[in-house]
PDB file of N, CA and C in Angstrom:
ATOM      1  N   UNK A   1       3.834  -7.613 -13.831  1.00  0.00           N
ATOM      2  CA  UNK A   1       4.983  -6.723 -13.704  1.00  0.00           C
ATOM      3  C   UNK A   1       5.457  -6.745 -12.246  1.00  0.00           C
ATOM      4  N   UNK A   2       7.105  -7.179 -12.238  1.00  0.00           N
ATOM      5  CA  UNK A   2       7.226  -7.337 -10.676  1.00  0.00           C
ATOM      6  C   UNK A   2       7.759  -5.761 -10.352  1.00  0.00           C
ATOM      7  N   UNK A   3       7.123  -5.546  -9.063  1.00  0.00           N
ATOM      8  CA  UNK A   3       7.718  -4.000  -8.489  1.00  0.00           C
ATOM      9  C   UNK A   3       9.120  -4.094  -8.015  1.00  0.00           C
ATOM     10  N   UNK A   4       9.932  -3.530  -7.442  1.00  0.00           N
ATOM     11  CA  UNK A   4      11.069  -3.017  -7.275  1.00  0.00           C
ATOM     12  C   UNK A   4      10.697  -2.415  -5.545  1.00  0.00           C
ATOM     13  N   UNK A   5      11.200  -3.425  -4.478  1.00  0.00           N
ATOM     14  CA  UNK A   5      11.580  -3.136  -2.648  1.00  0.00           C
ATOM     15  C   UNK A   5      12.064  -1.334  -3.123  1.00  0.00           C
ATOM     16  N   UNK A   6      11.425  -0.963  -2.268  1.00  0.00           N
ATOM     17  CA  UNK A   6      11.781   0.512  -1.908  1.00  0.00           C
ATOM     18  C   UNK A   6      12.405   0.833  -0.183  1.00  0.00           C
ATOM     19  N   UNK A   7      13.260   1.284  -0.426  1.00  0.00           N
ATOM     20  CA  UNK A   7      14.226   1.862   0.943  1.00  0.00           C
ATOM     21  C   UNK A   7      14.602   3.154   0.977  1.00  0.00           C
ATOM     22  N   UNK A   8      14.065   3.821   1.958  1.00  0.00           N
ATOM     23  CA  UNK A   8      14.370   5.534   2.052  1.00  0.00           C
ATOM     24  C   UNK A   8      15.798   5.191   3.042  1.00  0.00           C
ATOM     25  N   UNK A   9      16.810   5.909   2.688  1.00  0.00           N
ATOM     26  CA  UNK A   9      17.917   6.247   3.131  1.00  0.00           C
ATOM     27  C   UNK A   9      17.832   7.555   3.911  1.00  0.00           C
ATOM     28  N   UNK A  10      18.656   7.214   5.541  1.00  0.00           N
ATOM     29  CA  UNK A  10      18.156   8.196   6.437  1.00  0.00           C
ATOM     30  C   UNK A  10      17.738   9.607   6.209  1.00  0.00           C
ATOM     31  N   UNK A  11      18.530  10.463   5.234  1.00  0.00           N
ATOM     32  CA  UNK A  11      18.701  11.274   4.891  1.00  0.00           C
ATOM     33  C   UNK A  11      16.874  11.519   4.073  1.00  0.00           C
ATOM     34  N   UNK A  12      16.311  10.712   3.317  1.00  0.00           N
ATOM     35  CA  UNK A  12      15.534  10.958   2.717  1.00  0.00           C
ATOM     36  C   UNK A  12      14.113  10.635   3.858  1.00  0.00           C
ATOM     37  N   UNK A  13      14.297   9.781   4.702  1.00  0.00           N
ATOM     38  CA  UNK A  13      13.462   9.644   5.916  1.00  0.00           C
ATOM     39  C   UNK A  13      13.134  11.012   6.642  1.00  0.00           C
ATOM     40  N   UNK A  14      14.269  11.534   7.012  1.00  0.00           N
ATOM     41  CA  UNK A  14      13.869  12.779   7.785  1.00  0.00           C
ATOM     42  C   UNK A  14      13.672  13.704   6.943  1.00  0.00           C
ATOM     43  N   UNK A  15      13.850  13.849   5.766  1.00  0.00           N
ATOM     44  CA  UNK A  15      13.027  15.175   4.854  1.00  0.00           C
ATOM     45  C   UNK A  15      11.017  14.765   4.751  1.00  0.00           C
ATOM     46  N   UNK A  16      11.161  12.870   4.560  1.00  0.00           N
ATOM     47  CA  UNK A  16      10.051  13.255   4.716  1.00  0.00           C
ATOM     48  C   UNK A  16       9.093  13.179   5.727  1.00  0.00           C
ATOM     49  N   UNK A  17       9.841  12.989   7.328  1.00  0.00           N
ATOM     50  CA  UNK A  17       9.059  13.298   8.600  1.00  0.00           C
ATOM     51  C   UNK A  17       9.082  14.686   8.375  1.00  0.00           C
ATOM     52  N   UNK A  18       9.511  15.684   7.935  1.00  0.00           N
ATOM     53  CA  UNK A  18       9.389  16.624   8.214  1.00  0.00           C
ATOM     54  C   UNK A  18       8.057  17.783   7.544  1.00  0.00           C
ATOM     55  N   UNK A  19       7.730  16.791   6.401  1.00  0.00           N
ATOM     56  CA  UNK A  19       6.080  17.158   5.708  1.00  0.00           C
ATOM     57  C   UNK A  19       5.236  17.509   6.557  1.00  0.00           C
ATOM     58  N   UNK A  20       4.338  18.021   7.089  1.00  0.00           N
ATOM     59  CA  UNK A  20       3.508  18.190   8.100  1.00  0.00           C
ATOM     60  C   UNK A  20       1.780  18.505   7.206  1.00  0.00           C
ATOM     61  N   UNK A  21       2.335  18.392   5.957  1.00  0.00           N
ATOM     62  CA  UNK A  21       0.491  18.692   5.080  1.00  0.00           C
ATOM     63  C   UNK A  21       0.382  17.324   4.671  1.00  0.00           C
ATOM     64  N   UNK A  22      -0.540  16.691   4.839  1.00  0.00           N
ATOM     65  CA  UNK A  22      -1.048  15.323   4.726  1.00  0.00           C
ATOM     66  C   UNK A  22      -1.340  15.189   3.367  1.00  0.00           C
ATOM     67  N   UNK A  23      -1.681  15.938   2.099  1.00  0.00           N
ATOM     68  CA  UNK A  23      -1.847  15.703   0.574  1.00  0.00           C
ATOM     69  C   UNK A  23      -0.680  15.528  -0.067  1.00  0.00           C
ATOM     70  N   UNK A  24       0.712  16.357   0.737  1.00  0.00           N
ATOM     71  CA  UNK A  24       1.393  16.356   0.355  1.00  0.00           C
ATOM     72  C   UNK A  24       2.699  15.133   0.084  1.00  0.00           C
ATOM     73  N   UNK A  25       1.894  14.918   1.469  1.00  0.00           N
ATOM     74  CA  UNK A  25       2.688  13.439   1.675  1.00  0.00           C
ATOM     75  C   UNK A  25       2.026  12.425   1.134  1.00  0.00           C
ATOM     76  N   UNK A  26       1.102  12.594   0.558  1.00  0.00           N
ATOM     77  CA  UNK A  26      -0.040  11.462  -0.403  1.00  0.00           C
ATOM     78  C   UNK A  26       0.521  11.413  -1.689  1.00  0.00           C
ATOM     79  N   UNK A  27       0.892  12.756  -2.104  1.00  0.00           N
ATOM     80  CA  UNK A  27       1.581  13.083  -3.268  1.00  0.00           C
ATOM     81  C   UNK A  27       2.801  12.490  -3.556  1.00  0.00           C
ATOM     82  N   UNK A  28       3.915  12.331  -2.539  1.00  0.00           N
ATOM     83  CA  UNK A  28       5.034  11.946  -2.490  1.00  0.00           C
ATOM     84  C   UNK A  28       4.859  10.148  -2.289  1.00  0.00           C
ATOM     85  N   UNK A  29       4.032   9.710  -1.140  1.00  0.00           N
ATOM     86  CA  UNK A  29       3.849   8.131  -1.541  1.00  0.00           C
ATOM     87  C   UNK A  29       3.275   7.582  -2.702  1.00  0.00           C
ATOM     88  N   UNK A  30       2.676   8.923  -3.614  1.00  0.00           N
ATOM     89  CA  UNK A  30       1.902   8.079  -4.811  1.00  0.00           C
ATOM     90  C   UNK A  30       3.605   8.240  -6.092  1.00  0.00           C
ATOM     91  N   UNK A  31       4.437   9.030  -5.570  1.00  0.00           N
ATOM     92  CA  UNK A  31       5.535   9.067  -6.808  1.00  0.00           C
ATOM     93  C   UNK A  31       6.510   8.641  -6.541  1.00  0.00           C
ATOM     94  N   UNK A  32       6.662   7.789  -5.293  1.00  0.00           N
ATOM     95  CA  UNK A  32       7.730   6.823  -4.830  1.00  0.00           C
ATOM     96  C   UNK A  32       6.910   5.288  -5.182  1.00  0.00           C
ATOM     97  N   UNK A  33       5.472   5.116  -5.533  1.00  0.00           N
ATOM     98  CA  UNK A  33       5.243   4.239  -5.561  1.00  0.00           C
ATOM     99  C   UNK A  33       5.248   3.888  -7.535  1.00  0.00           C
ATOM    100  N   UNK A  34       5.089   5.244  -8.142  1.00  0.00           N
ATOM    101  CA  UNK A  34       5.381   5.026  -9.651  1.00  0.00           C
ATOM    102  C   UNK A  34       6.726   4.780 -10.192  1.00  0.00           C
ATOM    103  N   UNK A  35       7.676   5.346  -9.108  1.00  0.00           N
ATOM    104  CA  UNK A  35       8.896   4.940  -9.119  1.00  0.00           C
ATOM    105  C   UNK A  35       9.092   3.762  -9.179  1.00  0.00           C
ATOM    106  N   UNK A  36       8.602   2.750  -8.025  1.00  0.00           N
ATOM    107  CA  UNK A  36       8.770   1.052  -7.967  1.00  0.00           C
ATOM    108  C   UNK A  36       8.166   0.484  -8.664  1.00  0.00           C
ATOM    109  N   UNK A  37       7.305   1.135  -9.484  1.00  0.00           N
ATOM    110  CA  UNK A  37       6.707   0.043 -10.958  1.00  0.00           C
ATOM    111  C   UNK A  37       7.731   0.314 -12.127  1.00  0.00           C
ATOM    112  N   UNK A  38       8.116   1.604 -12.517  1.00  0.00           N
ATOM    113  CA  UNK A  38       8.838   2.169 -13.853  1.00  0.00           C
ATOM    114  C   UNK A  38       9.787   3.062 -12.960  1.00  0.00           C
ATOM    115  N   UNK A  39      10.677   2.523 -12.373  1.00  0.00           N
ATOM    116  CA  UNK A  39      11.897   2.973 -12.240  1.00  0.00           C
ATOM    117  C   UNK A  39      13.039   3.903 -12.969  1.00  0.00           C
ATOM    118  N   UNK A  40      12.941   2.948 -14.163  1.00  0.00           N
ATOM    119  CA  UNK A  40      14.224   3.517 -15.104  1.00  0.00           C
ATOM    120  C   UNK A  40      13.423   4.803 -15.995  1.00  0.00           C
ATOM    121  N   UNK A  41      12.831   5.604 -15.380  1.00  0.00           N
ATOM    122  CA  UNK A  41      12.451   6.674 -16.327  1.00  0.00           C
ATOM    123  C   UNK A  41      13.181   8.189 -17.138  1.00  0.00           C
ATOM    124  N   UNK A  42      14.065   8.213 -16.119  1.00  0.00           N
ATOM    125  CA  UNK A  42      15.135   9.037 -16.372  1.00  0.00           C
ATOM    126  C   UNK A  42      16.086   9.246 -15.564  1.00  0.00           C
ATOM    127  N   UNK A  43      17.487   9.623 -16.075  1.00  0.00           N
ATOM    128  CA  UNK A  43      18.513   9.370 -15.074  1.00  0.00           C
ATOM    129  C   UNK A  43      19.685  10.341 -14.980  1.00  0.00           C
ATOM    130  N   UNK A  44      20.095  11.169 -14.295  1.00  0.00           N
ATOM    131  CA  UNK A  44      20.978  12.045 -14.157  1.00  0.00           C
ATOM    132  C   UNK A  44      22.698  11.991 -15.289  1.00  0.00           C
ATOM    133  N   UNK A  45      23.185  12.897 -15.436  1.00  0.00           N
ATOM    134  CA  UNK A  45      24.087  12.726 -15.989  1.00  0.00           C
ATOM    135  C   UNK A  45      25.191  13.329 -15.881  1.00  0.00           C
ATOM    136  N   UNK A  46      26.448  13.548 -16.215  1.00  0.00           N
ATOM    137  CA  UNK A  46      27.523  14.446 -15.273  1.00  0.00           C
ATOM    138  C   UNK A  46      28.085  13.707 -14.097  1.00  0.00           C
ATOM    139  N   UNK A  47      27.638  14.461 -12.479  1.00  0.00           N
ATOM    140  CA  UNK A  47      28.767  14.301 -11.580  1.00  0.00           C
ATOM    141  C   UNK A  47      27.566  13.189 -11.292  1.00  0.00           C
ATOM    142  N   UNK A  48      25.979  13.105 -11.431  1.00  0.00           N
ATOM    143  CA  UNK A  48      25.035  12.841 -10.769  1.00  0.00           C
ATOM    144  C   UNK A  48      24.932  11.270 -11.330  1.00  0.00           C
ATOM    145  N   UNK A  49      25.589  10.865 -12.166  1.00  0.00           N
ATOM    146  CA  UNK A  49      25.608   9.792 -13.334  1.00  0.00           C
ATOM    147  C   UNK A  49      24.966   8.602 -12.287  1.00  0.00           C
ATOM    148  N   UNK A  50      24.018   7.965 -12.799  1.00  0.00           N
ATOM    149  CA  UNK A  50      22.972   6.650 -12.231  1.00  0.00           C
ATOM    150  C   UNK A  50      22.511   7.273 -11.217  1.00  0.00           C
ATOM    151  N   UNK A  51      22.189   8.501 -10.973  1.00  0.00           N
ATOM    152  CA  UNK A  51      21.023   8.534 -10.029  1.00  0.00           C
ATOM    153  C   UNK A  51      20.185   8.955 -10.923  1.00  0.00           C
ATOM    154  N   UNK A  52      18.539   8.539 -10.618  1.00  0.00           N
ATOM    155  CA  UNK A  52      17.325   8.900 -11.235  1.00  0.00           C
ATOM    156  C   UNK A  52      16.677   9.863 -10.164  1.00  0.00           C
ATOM    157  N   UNK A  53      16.031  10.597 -11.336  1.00  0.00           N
ATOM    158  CA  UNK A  53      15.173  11.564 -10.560  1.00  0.00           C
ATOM    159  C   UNK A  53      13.371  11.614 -10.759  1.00  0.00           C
ATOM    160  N   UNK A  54      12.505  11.684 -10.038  1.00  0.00           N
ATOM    161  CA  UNK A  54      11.143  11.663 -10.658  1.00  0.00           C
ATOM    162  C   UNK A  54      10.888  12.903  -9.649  1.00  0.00           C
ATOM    163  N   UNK A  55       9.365  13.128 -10.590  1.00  0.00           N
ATOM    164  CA  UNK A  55       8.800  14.517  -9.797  1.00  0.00           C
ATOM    165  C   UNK A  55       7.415  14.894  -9.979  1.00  0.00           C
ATOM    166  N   UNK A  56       7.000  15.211  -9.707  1.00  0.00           N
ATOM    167  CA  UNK A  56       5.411  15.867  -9.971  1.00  0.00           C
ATOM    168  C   UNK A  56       5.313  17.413  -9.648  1.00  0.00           C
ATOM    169  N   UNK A  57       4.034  17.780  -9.737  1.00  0.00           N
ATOM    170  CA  UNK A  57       3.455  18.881  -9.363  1.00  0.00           C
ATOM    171  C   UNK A  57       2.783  18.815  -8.129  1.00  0.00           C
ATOM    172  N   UNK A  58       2.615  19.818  -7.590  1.00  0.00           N
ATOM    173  CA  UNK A  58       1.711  19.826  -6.436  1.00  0.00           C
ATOM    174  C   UNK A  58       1.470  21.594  -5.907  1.00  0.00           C
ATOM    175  N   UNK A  59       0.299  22.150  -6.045  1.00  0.00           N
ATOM    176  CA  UNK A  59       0.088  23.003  -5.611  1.00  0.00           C
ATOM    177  C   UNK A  59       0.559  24.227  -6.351  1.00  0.00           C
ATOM    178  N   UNK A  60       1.256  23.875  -7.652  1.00  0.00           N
ATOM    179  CA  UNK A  60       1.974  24.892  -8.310  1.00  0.00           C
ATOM    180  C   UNK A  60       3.509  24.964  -7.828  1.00  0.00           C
ATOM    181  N   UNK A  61       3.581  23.988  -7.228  1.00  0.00           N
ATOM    182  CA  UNK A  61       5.485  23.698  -6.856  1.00  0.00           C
ATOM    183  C   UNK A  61       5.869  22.405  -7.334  1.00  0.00           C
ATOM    184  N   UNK A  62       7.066  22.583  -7.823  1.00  0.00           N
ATOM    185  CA  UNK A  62       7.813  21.086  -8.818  1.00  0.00           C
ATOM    186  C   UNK A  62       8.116  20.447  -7.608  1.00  0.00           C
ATOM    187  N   UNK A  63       8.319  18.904  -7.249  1.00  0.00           N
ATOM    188  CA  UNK A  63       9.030  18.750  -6.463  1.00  0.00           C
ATOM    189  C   UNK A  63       9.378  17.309  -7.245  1.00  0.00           C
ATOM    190  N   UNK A  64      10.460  16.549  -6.349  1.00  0.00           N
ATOM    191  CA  UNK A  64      11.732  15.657  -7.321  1.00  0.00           C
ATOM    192  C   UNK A  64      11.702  14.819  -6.077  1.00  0.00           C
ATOM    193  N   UNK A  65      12.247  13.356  -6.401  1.00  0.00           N
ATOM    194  CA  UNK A  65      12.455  12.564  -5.827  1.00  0.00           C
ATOM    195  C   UNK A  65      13.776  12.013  -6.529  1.00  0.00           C
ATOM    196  N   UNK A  66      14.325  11.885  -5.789  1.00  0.00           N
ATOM    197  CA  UNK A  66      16.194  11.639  -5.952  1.00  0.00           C
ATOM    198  C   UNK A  66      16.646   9.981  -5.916  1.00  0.00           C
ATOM    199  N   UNK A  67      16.788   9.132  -6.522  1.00  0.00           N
ATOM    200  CA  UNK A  67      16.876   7.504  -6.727  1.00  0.00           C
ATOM    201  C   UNK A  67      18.265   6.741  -7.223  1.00  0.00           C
ATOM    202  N   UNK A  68      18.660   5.727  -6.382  1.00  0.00           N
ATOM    203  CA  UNK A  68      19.333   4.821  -7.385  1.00  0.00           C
ATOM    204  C   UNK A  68      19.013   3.906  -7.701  1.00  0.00           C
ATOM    205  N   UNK A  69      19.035   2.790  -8.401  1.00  0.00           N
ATOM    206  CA  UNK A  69      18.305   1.407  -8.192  1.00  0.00           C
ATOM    207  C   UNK A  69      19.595   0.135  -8.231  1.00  0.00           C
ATOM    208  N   UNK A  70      19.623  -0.643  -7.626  1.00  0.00           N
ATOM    209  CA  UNK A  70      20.131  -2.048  -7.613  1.00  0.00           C
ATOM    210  C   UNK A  70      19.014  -3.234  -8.551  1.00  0.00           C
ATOM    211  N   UNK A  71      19.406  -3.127  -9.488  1.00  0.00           N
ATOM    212  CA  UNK A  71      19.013  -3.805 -10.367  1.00  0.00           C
ATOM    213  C   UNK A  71      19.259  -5.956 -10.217  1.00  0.00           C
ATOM    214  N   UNK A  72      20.317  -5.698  -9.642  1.00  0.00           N
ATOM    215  CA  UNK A  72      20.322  -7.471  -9.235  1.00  0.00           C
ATOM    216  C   UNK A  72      19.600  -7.844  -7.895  1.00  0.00           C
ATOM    217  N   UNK A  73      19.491  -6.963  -7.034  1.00  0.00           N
ATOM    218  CA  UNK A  73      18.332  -7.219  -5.526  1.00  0.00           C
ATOM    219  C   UNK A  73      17.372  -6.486  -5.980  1.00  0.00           C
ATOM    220  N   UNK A  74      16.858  -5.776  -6.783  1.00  0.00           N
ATOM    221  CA  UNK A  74      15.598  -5.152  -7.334  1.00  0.00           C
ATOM    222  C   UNK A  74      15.177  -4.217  -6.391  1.00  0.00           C
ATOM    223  N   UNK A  75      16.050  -3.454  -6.286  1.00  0.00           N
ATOM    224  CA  UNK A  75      15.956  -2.540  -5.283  1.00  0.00           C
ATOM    225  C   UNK A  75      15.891  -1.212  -4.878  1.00  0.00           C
ATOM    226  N   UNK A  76      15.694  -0.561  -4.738  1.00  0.00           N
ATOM    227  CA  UNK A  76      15.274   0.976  -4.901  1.00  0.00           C
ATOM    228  C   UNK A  76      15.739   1.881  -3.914  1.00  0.00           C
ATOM    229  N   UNK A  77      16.666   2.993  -3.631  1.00  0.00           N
ATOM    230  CA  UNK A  77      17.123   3.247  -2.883  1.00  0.00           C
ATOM    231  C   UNK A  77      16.901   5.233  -2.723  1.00  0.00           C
ATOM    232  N   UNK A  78      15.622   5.428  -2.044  1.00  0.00           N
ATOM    233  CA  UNK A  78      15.825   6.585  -2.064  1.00  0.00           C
ATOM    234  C   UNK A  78      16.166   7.689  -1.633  1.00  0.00           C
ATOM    235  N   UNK A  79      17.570   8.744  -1.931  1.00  0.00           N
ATOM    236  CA  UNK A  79      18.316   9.292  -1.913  1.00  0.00           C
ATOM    237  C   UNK A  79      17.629  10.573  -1.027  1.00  0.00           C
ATOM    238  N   UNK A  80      17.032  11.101  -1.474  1.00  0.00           N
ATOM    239  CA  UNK A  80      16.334  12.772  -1.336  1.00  0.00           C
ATOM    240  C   UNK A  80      15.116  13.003  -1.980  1.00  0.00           C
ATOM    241  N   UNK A  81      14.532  14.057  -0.979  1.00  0.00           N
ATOM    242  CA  UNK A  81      13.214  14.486  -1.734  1.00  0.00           C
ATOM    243  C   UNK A  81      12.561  15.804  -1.530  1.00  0.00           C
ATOM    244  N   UNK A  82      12.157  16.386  -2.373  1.00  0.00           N
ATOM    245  CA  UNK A  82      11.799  17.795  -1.949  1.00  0.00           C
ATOM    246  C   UNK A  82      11.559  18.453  -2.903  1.00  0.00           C
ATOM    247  N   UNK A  83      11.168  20.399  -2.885  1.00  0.00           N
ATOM    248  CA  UNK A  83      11.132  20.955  -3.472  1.00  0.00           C
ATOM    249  C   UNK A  83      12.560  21.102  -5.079  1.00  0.00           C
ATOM    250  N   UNK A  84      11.688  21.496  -6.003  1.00  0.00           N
ATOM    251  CA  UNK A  84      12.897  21.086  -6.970  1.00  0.00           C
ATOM    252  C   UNK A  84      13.820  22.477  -6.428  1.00  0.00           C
ATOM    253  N   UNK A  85      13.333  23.800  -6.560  1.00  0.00           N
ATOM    254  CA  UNK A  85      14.538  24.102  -6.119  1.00  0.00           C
ATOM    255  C   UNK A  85      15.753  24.203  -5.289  1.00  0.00           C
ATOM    256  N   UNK A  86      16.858  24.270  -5.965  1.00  0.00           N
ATOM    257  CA  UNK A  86      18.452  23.835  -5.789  1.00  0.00           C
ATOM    258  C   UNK A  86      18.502  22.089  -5.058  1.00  0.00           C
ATOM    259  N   UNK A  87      17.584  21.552  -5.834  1.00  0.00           N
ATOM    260  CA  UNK A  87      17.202  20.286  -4.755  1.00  0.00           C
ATOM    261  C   UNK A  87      18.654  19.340  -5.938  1.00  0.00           C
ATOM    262  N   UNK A  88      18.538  19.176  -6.686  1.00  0.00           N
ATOM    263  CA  UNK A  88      20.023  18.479  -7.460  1.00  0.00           C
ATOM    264  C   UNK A  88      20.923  19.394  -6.799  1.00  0.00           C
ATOM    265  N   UNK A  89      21.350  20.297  -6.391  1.00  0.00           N
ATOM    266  CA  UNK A  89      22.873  20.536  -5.752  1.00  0.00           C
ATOM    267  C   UNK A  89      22.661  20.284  -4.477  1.00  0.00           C
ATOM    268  N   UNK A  90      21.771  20.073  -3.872  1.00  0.00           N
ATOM    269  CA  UNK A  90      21.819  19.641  -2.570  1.00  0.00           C
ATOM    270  C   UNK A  90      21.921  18.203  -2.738  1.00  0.00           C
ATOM    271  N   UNK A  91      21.574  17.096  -3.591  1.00  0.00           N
ATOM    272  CA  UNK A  91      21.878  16.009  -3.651  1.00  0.00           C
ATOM    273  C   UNK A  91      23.435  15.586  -4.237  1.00  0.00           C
ATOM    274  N   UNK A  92      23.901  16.309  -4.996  1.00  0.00           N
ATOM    275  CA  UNK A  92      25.231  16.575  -5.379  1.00  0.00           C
ATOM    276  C   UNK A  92      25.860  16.866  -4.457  1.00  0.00           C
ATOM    277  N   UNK A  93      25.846  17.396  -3.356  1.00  0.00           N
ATOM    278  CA  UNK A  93      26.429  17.257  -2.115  1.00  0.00           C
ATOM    279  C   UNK A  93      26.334  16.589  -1.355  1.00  0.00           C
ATOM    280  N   UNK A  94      24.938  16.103  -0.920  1.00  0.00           N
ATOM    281  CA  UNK A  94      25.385  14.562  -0.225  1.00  0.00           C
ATOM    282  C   UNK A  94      26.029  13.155  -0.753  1.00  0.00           C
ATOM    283  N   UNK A  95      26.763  13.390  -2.017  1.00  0.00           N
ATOM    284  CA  UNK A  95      27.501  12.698  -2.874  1.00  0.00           C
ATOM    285  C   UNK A  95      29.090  13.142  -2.762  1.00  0.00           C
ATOM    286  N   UNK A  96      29.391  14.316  -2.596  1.00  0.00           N
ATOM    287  CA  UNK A  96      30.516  14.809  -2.547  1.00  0.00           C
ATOM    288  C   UNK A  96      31.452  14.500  -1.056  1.00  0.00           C
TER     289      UNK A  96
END
């Protein structure tokens, strides 16, 4: 199974320099990395249309990882990341 190049887009870089708990950020490289095996797992719909979202648990808080993919460079482009709440209208705005 070939993986899928992953690229954090600035915006998603500095949300996640800004982690400072080390599990947490273990948490987030282990669901950016399930992302680049099974990508197409689910995908926004409405204003959000082809962006994918993935997420886990951690600690008793949802949190989401925000995606598009380039499917002809196999490529992975990630958008945002964070706590789920209001975390889709905050990505809906860096779209707007």
């Amino acid at each position: 199974m070939m993986m899928y190049k992953v690229i954090l887009l600035p915006r998603a870089e500095k949300q996640l320099r800004k982690i400072k708990e080390r599990e947490l950020l273990i948490a987030f490289r282990q669901c950016v990395q399930e992302i680049s095996i099974h990508p197409f797992q689910k995908s926004k719909v409405g204003s959000l249309k082809g962006i994918f979202g993935h997420g886990f648990y951690y600690q008793g808080t949802r949190y989401r990882v925000a995606y598009s993919i380039d499917t002809r460079e196999r490529v992975i482009y990630i958008v945002g990341l964070g706590s789920h709440e209001r975390f889709w209208e905050e990505i809906k705005r860096y779209f707007d």
